[in-house]
C-alpha atoms as a PDB file:
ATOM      1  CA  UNK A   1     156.809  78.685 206.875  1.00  0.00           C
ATOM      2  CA  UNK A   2     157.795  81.928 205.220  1.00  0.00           C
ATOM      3  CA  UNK A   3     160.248  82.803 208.357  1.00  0.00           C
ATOM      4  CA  UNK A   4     161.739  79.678 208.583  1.00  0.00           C
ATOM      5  CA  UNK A   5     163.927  79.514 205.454  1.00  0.00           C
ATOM      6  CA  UNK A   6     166.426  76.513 205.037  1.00  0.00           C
ATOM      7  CA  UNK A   7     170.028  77.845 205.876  1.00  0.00           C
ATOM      8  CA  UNK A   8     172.842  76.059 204.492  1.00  0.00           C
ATOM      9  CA  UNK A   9     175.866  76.000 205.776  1.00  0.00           C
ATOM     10  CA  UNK A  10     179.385  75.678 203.871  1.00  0.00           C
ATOM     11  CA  UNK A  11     180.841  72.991 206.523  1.00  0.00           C
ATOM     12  CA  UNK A  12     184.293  73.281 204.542  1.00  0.00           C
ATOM     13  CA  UNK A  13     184.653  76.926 205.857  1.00  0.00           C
ATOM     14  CA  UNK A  14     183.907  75.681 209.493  1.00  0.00           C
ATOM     15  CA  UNK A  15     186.845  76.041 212.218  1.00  0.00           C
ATOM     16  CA  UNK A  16     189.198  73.338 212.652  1.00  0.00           C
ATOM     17  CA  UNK A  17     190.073  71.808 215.978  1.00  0.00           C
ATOM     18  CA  UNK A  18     193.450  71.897 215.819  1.00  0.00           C
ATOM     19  CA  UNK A  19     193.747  68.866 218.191  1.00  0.00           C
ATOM     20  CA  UNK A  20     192.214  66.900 215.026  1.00  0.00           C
ATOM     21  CA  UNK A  21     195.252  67.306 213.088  1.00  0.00           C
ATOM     22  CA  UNK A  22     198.229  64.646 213.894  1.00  0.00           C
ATOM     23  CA  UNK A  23     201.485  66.800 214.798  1.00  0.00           C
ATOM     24  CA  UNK A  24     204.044  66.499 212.075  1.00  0.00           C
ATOM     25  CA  UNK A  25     207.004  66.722 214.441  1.00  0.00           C
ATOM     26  CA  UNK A  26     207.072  66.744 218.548  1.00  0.00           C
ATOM     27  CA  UNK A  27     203.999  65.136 220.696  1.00  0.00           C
ATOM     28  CA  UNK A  28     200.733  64.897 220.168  1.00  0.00           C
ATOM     29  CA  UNK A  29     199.302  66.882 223.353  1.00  0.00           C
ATOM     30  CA  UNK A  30     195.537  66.803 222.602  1.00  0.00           C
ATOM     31  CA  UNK A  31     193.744  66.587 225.944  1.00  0.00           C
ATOM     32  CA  UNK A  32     189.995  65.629 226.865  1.00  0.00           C
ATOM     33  CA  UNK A  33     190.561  65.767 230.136  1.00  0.00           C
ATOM     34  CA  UNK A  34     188.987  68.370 232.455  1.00  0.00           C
ATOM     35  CA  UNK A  35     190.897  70.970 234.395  1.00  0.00           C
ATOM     36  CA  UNK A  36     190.479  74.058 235.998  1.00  0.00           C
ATOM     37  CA  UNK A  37     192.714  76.737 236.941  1.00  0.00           C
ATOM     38  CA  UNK A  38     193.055  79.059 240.006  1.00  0.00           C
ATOM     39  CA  UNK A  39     190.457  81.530 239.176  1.00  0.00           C
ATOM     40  CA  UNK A  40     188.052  78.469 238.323  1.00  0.00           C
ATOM     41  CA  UNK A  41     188.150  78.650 234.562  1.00  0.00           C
ATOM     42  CA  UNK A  42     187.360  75.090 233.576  1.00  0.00           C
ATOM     43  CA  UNK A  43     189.545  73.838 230.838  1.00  0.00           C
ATOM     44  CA  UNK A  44     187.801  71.040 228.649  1.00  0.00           C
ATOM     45  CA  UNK A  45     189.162  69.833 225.206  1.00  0.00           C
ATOM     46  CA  UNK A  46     192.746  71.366 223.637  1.00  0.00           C
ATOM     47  CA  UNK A  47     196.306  71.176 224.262  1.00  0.00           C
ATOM     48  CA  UNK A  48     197.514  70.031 227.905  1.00  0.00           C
ATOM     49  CA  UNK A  49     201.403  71.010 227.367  1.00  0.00           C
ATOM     50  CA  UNK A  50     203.134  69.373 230.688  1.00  0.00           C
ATOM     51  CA  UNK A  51     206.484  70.503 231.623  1.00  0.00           C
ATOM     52  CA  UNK A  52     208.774  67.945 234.024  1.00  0.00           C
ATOM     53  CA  UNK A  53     211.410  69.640 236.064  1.00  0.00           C
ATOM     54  CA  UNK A  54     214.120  68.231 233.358  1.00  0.00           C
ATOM     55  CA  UNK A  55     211.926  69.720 231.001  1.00  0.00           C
ATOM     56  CA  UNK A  56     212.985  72.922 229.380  1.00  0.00           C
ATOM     57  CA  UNK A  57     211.580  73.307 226.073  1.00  0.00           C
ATOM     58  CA  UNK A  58     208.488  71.389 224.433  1.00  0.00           C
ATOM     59  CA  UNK A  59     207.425  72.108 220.624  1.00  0.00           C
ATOM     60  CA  UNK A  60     205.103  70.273 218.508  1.00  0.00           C
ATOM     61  CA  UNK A  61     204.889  71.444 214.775  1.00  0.00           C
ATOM     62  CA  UNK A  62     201.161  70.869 212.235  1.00  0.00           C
ATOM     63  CA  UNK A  63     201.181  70.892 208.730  1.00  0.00           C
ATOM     64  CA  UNK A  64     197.999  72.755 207.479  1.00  0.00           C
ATOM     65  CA  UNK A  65     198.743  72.947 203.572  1.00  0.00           C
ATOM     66  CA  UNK A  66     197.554  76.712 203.443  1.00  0.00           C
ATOM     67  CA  UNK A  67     194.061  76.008 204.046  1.00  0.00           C
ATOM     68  CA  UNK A  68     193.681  78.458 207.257  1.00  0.00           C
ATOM     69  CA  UNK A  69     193.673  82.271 207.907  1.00  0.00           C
ATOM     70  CA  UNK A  70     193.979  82.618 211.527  1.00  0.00           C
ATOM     71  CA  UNK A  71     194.645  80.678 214.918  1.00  0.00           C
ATOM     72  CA  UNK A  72     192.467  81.144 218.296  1.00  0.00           C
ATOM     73  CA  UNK A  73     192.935  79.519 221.681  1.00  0.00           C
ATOM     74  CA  UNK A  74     192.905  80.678 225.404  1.00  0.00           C
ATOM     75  CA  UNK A  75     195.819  79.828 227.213  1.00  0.00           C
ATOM     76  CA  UNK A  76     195.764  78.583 230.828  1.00  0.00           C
ATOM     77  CA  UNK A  77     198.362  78.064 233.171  1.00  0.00           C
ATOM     78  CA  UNK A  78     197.848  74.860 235.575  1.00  0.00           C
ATOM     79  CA  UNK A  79     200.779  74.239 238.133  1.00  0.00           C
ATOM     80  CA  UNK A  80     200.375  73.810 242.185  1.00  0.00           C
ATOM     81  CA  UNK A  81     203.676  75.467 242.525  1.00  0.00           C
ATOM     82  CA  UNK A  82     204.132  79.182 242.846  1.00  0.00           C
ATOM     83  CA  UNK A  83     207.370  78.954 241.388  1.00  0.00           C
ATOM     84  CA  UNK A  84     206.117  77.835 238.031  1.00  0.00           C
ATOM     85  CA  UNK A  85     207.262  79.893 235.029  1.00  0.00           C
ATOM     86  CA  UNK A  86     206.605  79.294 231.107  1.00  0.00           C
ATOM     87  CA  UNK A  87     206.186  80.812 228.130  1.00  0.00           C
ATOM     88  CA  UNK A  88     204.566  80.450 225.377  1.00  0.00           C
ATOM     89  CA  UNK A  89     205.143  80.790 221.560  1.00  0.00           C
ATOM     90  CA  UNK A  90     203.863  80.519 218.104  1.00  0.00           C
ATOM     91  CA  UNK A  91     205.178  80.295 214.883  1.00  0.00           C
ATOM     92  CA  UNK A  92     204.017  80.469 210.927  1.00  0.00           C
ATOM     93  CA  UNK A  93     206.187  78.947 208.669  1.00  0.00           C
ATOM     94  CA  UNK A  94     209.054  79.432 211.116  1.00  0.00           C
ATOM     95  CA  UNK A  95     208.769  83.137 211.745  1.00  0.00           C
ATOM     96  CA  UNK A  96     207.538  84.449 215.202  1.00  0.00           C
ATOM     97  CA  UNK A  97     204.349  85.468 215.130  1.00  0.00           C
ATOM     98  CA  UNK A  98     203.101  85.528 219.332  1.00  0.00           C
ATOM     99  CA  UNK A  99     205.319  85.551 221.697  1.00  0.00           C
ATOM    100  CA  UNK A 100     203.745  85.806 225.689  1.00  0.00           C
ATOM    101  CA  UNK A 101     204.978  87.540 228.447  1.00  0.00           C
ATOM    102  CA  UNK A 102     206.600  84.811 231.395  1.00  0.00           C
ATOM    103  CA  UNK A 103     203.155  82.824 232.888  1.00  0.00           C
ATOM    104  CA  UNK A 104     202.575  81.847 236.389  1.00  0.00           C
ATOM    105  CA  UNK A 105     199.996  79.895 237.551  1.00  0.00           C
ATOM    106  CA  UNK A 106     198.794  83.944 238.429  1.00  0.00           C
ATOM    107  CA  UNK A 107     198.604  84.676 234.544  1.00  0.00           C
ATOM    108  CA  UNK A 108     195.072  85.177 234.088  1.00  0.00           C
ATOM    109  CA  UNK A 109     193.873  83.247 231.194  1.00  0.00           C
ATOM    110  CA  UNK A 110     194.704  85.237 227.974  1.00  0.00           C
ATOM    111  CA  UNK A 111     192.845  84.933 224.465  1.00  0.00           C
ATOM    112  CA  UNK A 112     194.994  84.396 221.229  1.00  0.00           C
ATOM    113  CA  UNK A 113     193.998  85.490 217.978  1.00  0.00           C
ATOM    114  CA  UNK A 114     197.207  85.430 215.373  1.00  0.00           C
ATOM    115  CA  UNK A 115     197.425  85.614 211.828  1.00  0.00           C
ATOM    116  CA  UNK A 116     198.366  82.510 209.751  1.00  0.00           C
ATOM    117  CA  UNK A 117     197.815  83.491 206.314  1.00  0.00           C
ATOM    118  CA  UNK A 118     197.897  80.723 204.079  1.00  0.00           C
ATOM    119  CA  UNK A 119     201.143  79.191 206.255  1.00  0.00           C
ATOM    120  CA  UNK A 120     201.921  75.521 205.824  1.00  0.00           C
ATOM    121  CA  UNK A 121     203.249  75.008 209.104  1.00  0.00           C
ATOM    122  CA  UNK A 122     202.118  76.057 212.566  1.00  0.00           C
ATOM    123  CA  UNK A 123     204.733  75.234 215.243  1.00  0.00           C
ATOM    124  CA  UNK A 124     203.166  75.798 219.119  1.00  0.00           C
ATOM    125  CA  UNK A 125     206.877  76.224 221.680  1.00  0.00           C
ATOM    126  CA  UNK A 126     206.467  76.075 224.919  1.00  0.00           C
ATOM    127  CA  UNK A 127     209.908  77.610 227.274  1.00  0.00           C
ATOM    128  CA  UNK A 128     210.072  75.994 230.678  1.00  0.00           C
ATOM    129  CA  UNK A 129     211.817  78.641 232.687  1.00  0.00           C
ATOM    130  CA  UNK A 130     211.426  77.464 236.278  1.00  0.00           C
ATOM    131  CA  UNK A 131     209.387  74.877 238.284  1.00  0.00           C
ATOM    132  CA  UNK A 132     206.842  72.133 236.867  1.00  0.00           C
ATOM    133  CA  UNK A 133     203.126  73.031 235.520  1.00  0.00           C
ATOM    134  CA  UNK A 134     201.162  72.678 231.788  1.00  0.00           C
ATOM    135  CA  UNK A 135     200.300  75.282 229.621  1.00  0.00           C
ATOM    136  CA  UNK A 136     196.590  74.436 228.440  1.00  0.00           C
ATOM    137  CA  UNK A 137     195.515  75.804 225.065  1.00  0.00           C
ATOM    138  CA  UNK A 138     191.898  75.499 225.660  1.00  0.00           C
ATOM    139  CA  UNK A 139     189.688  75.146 222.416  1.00  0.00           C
ATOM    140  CA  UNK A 140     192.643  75.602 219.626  1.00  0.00           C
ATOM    141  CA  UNK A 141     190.952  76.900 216.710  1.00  0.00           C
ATOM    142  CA  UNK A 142     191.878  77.202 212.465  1.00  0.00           C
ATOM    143  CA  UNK A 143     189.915  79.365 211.089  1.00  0.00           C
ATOM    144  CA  UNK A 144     189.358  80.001 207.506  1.00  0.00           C
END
């Protein structure tokens, strides 16, 4: 039919899960598992970043050969203790580029949208500053 024109879609132009990369350095934290938060936000496939009490810093570093533009993810904060306090950042090629405020398991969930701009590396840091939770990076996206 005249309406129904054949789209075509450039798949190589598609967003990236970035859980389908293998982490050049750190742990490979990709989750399936399902969790929800306090305010009921269900948490399906991403990052499930688990801090111990001896834990104080966690970073796990991809290699994406300057293929992608930007980086998008919601981050959730999952811990039964009130005392729980993380935070969260990002880096391009080893500069800073988000940095979050301390996260409770309060912190509502907060979208991410950073600039990556051709980097090779994307390092996600996660600072344990007091109790025992995970930071979930729900849906982690590269984007051309």
């Amino acid at each position: 039919c005249e309406v129904c024109e054949k789209v075509e879609i450039d798949e190589t132009k598609l967003p990236v899960k970035l859980g389908s990369l293998t982490p050049c350095t750190g742990v490979n934290y990709k989750s399936n598992e399902t969790i929800s938060d306090i305010y009921g936000n269900t948490f399906f496939e991403g990052l499930e970043i688990y801090h111990a009490f001896s834990d104080n810093q966690n970073e796990t570093e991809y290699v994406l050969n300057r293929k992608y533009q930007t980086f998008t993810t919601q981050v959730m904060i999952h811990s039964l203790r009130d005392d729980f306090k993380v935070q969260l950042r990002i880096y391009a090629d080893g500069k800073l580029i988000y940095e979050s405020d301390k996260m409770t398991k309060k912190t509502e969930p907060t979208n991410i949208s950073v600039t990556i701009e051709n980097a090779m590396f994307l390092k996600i840091e996660t600072r344990m500053i007091k109790g025992a939770g995970t930071v979930l990076l729900s849906d982690p996206m590269l984007n051309y």
